[in-house]
Every structure is written in structure tokens, then in C-alpha cells.
Protein backbone atom coordinates (compact mmCIF):
# COMPACT_ATOMS: atom_id res chain seq x y z
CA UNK A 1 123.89 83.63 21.91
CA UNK A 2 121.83 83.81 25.26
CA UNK A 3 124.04 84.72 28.20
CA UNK A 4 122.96 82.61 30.98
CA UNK A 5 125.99 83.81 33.69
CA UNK A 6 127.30 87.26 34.12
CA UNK A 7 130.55 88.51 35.91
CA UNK A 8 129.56 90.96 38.60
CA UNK A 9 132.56 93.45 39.13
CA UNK A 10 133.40 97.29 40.46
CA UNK A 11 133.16 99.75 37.57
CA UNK A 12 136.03 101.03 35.71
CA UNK A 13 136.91 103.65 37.39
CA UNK A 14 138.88 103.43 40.56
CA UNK A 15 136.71 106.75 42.50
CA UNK A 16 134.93 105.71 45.25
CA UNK A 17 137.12 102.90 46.26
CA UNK A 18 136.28 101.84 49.89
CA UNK A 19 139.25 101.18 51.85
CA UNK A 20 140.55 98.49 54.82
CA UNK A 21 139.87 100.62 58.47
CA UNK A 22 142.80 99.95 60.77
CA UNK A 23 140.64 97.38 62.69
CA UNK A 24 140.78 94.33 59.48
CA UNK A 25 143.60 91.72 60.71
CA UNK A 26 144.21 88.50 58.61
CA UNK A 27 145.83 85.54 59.92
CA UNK A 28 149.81 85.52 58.89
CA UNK A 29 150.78 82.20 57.45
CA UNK A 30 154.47 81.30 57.11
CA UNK A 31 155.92 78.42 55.18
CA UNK A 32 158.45 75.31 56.73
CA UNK A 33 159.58 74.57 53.41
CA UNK A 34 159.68 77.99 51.06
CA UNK A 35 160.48 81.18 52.72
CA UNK A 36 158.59 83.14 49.71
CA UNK A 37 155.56 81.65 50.95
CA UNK A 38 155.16 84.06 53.44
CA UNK A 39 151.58 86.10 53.00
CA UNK A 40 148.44 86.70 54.36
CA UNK A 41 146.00 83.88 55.09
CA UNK A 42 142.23 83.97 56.01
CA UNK A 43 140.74 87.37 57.29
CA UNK A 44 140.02 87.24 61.10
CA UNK A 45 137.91 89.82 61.56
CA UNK A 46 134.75 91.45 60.20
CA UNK A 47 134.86 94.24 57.83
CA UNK A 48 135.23 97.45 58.76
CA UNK A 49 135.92 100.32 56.20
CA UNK A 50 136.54 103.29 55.16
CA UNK A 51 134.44 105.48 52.59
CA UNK A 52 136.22 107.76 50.00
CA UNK A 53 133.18 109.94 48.48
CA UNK A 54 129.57 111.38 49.45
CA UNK A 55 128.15 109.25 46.17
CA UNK A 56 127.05 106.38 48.21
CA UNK A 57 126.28 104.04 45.88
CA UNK A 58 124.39 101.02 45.70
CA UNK A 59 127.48 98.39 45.37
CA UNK A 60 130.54 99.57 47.07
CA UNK A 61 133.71 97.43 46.26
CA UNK A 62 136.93 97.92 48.24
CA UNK A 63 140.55 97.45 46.73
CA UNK A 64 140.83 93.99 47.65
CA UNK A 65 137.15 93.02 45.51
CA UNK A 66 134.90 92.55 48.63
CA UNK A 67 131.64 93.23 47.53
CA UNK A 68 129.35 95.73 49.77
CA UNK A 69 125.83 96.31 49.57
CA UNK A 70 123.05 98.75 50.92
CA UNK A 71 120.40 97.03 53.60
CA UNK A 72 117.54 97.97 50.50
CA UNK A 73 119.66 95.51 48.02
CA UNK A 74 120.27 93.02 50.43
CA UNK A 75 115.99 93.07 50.84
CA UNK A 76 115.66 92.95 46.91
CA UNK A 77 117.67 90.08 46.50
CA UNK A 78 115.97 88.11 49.52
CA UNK A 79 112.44 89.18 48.14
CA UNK A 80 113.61 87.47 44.87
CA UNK A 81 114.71 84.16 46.28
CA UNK A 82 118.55 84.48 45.21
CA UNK A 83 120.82 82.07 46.33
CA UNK A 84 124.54 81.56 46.56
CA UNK A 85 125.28 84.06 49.34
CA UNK A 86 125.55 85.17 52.77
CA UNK A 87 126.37 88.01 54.45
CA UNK A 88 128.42 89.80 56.66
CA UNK A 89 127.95 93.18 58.89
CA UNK A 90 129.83 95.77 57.95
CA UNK A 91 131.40 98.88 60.00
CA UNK A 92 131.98 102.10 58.02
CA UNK A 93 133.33 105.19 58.41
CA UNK A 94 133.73 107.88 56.29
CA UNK A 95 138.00 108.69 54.92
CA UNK A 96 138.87 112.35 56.15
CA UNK A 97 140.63 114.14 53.64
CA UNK A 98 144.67 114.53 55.02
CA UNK A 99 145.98 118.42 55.21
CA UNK A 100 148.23 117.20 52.85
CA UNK A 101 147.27 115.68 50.08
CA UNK A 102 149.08 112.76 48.41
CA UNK A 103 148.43 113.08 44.64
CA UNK A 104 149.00 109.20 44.21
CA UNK A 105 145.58 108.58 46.31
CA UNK A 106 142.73 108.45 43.75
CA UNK A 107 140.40 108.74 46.36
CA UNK A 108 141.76 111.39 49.24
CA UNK A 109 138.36 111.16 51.32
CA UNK A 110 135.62 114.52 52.52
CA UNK A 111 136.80 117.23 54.05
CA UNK A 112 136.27 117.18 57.94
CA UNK A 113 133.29 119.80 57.43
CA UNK A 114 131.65 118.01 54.61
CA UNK A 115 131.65 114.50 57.10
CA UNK A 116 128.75 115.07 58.83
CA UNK A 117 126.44 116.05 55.96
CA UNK A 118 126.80 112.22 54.91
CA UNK A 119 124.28 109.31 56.22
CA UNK A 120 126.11 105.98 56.04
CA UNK A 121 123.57 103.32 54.90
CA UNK A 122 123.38 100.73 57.03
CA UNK A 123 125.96 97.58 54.69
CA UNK A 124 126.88 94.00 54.06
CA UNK A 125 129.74 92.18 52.91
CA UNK A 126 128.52 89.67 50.40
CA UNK A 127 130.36 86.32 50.95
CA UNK A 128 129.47 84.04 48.11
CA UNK A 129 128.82 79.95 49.19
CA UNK A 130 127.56 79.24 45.34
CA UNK A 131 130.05 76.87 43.73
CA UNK A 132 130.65 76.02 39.80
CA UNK A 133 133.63 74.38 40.80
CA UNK A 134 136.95 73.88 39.35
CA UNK A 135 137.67 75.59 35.66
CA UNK A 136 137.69 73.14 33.14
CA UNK A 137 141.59 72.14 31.06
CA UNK A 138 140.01 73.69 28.22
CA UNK A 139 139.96 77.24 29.93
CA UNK A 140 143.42 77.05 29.83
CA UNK A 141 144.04 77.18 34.04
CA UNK A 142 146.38 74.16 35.05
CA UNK A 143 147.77 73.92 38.84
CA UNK A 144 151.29 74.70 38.23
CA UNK A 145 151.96 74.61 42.16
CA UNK A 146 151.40 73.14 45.12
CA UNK A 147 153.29 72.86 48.30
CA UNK A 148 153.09 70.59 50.94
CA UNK A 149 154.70 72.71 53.44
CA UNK A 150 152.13 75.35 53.56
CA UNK A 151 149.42 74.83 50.97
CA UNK A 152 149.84 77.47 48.75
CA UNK A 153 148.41 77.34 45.33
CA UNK A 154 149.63 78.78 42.06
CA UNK A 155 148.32 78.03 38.85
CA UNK A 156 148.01 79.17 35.11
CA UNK A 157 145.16 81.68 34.15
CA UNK A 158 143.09 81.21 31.89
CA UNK A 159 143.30 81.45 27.79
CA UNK A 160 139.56 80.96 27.08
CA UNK A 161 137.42 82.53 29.81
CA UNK A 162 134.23 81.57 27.77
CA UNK A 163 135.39 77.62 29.01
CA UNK A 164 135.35 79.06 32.65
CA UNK A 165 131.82 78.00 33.64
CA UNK A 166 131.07 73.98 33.94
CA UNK A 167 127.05 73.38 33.77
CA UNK A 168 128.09 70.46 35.23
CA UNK A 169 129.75 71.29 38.35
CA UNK A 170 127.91 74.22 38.49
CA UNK A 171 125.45 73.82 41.83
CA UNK A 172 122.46 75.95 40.09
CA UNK A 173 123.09 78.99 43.06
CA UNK A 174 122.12 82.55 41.74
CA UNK A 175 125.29 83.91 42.85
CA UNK A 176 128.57 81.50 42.85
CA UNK A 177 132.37 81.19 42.21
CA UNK A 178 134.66 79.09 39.89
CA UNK A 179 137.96 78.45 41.05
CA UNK A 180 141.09 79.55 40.81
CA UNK A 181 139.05 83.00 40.56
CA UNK A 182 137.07 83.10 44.39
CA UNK A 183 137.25 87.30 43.60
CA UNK A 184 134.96 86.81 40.36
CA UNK A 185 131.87 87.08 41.14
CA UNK A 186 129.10 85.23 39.18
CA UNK A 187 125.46 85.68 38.77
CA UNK A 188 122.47 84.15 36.85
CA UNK A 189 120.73 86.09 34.32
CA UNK A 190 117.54 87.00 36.80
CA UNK A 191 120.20 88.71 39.19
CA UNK A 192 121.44 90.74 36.51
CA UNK A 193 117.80 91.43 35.44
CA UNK A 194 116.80 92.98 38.57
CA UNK A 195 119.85 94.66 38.71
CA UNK A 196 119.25 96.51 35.78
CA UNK A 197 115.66 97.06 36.64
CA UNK A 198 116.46 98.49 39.71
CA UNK A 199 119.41 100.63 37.89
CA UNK A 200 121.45 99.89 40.84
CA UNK A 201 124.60 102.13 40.95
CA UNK A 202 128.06 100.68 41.36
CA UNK A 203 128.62 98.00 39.55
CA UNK A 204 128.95 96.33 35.79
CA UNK A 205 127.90 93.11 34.46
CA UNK A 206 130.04 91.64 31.69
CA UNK A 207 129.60 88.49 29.77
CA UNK A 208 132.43 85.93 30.70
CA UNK A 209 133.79 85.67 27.57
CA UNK A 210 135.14 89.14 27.68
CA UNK A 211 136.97 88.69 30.97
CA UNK A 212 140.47 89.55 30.90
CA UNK A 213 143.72 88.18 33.47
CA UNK A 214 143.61 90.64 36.24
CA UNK A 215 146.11 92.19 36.73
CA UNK A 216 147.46 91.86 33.58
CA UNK A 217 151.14 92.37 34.59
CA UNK A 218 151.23 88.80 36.33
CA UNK A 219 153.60 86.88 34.32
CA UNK A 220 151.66 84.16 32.01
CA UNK A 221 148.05 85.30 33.81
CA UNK A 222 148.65 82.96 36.90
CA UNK A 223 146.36 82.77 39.81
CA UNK A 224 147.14 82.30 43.33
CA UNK A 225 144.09 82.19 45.61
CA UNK A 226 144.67 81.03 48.78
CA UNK A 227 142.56 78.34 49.89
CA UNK A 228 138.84 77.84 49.61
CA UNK A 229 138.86 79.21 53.72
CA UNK A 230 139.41 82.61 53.06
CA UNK A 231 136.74 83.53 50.77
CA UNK A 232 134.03 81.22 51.63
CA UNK A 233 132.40 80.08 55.61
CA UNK A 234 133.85 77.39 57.49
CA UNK A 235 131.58 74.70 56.85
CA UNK A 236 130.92 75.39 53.18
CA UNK A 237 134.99 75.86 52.40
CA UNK A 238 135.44 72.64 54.29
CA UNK A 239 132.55 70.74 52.44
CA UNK A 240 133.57 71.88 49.00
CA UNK A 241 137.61 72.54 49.64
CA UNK A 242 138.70 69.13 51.59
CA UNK A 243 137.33 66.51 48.37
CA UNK A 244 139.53 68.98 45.93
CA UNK A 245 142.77 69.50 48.25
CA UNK A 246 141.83 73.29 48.42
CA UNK A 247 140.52 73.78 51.61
């Protein structure tokens, strides 16, 4: 079988991590009808971050999947036409190692000496605007939740993940999102061909039918996502959310 999409993701391994500076706010959202809707909404401020290890690579993911990349891939993907995406500026810093370490933090940051020996490439925050729509009933997701009060979303993951992609609702974008999942990242098969032709560093590229729930300790693989608005621009969550009641 010829794979046509591929899931771009963070490797394996949780090293090199990128973290949240103290400078990223998101709006706080707060529910009339459900006091357990209480969470964070739409991110109100640009990126700013915080680098864990000299190994600079050429995708940087933080903990909460934001996808970062160097000012050279940003020009390799323009040069090749791709579409689907915008970006955002990043600010980054590198993480200075505590004096005392905490043995739960995978990634405890350079030593204060070792800081200035590192060049920070100049990066972007890739915000995808490609669209594939809503997964299909045979995937297995189903909207399980939906309140009125506040607009939060909740619904059953899905049981086939190689039903996840619609051709028809897909928009033909090199880089887009299917939703309930805005945090998987999808690309055609020329992105992942100049991504392994480059051999950029820091990232994988798995077929969709091996995707797995994540995390796998949610009870029956559900999904909440938010709303369209916090993963995509204004205009484009509005144009695509308001038709589907997810904006």
C-alpha cells in the first residue's frame, strides 16, 4: 500500500523537550453550568521557551506538541511550495541547570558555564491552517459531549486510526489537521520526502494506521480539544469552526 499522509510527531524519547518560559499566558475559561469545566482556553501570547540541551535540532517540540522549527527549514519548505501552515516567532532561551537537581526532570537544562557556548537558531512555531476535517464514524470518534454553558468538547477516540483521514474533506494542504486530534500533525508524502532527504533531526514520520490514543491512560481513548480557536488563526478557526459548532 502507498502511504499518501504521514503523522509528523516528536521522537520517542522525551530529551530535549523544550519547555513553556514564564512569559506564555492562556486565556482562563470558566463554566456557568459545570464547575469541572474549568481549564485553559486559547493561548494569548506568543511563544516563548525554554531549551533543555546543546543538540539543537532541526524540529524542536515542547511538552504541550507545539511544533518548532529552524529559520533554514522554514526556507526549505517555502522553496518547495508547501501549504497548510503559518508561522509564528518564537523567543528562546536556553534552561539553566538548578544547584539542585530534581531527578524527576528528564531534561534539567546546561550548566550556567556551558550557556554561552550555545547559538540559538533563530525559530518558528508552526501553526497548521490545513484542514481534513472531521474523523469519519468509522474511525470510531463520536462526540460524547457538549455543553452549552461553556463549549467544551469531549468525545470518543478513535478504534481505527487508518479511517482517520477523509479524501473528501480533506482540503489538498501539504500540512493539515483532522479533528478531534488539532495536536496531530499531518503531512503529504513530498513533505516527508524532503524531510528525509534533508535528514532533518527531531522528528518521526509514522503511517496513520499505527497511531495509538495518546495518552493511553485516558479512560476509553477520549479526546477533548478545545475549540478550533486555540490551535488554528482567527479567521481560519472561524471559517472552518463556526459551520461545525467547533469554533
Amino acid at each position: 500500500m502507498v502511504t499518501k499522509y504521514w503523522e509528523l510527531s516528536a521522537p520517542d524519547s522525551l530529551r530535549g523537550r523544550a519547555e513553556w518560559d514564564g512569559s506564555v499566558d492562556l486565556e482562563s475559561l470558566t463554566c456557568p453550568i459545570d464547575p469541572g469545566h474549568q481549564r485553559g482556553g486559547r493561548r494569548i501570547t506568543d511563544l516563548g521557551v525554554l531549551l533543555t540541551s546543546k543538540r539543537i535540532t532541526d524540529f524542536i517540540w515542547t511538552w504541550h506538541w507545539d511544533c518548532l522549527i529552524h529559520d533554514r527549514v522554514l526556507g526549505l519548505f517555502r522553496d518547495n511550495g508547501f501549504t497548510g501552515f503559518e508561522v509564528k516567532p518564537v523567543v528562546a532561551h536556553m534552561k539553566i541547570r538548578a544547584k539542585k537537581r530534581d531527578w524527576c526532570d528528564d531534561n534539567p537544562g546546561l550548566r550556567l558555564e556551558d550557556v554561552a557556548s550555545v547559538e540559538i537558531p533563530k525559530l518558528w512555531e508552526v501553526v497548521v491552517t490545513g484542514w481534513a476535517g472531521i474523523a469519519p464514524p468509522e474511525s470510531g470518534v463520536k462526540l460524547i459531549e457538549s455543553c452549552p454553558g461553556c463549549g467544551y468538547l469531549e468525545y470518543q477516540g478513535f478504534s481505527d486510526p487508518s479511517r482517520l483521514i477523509d479524501d473528501m474533506q480533506w482540503d489538498g494542504s501539504d500540512f493539515f489537521i483532522v479533528w478531534p486530534y488539532p495536536s496531530f500533525v499531518f503531512v503529504t508524502d513530498r513533505v516527508a520526502k524532503i524531510i528525509r532527504r534533508e535528514k532533518l533531526t527531531g522528528a518521526k514520520l509514522r503511517a496513520p494506521e499505527t497511531l495509538e490514543v495518546y495518552p493511553p491512560t485516558i479512560p476509553l481513548g477520549r479526546a477533548g480539544p478545545g475549540r478550533l480557536s486555540y490551535c488554528m488563526p482567527e479567521p481560519r478557526a472561524r471559517e472552518l469552526g463556526e459551520p461545525l459548532g467547533i469554533y
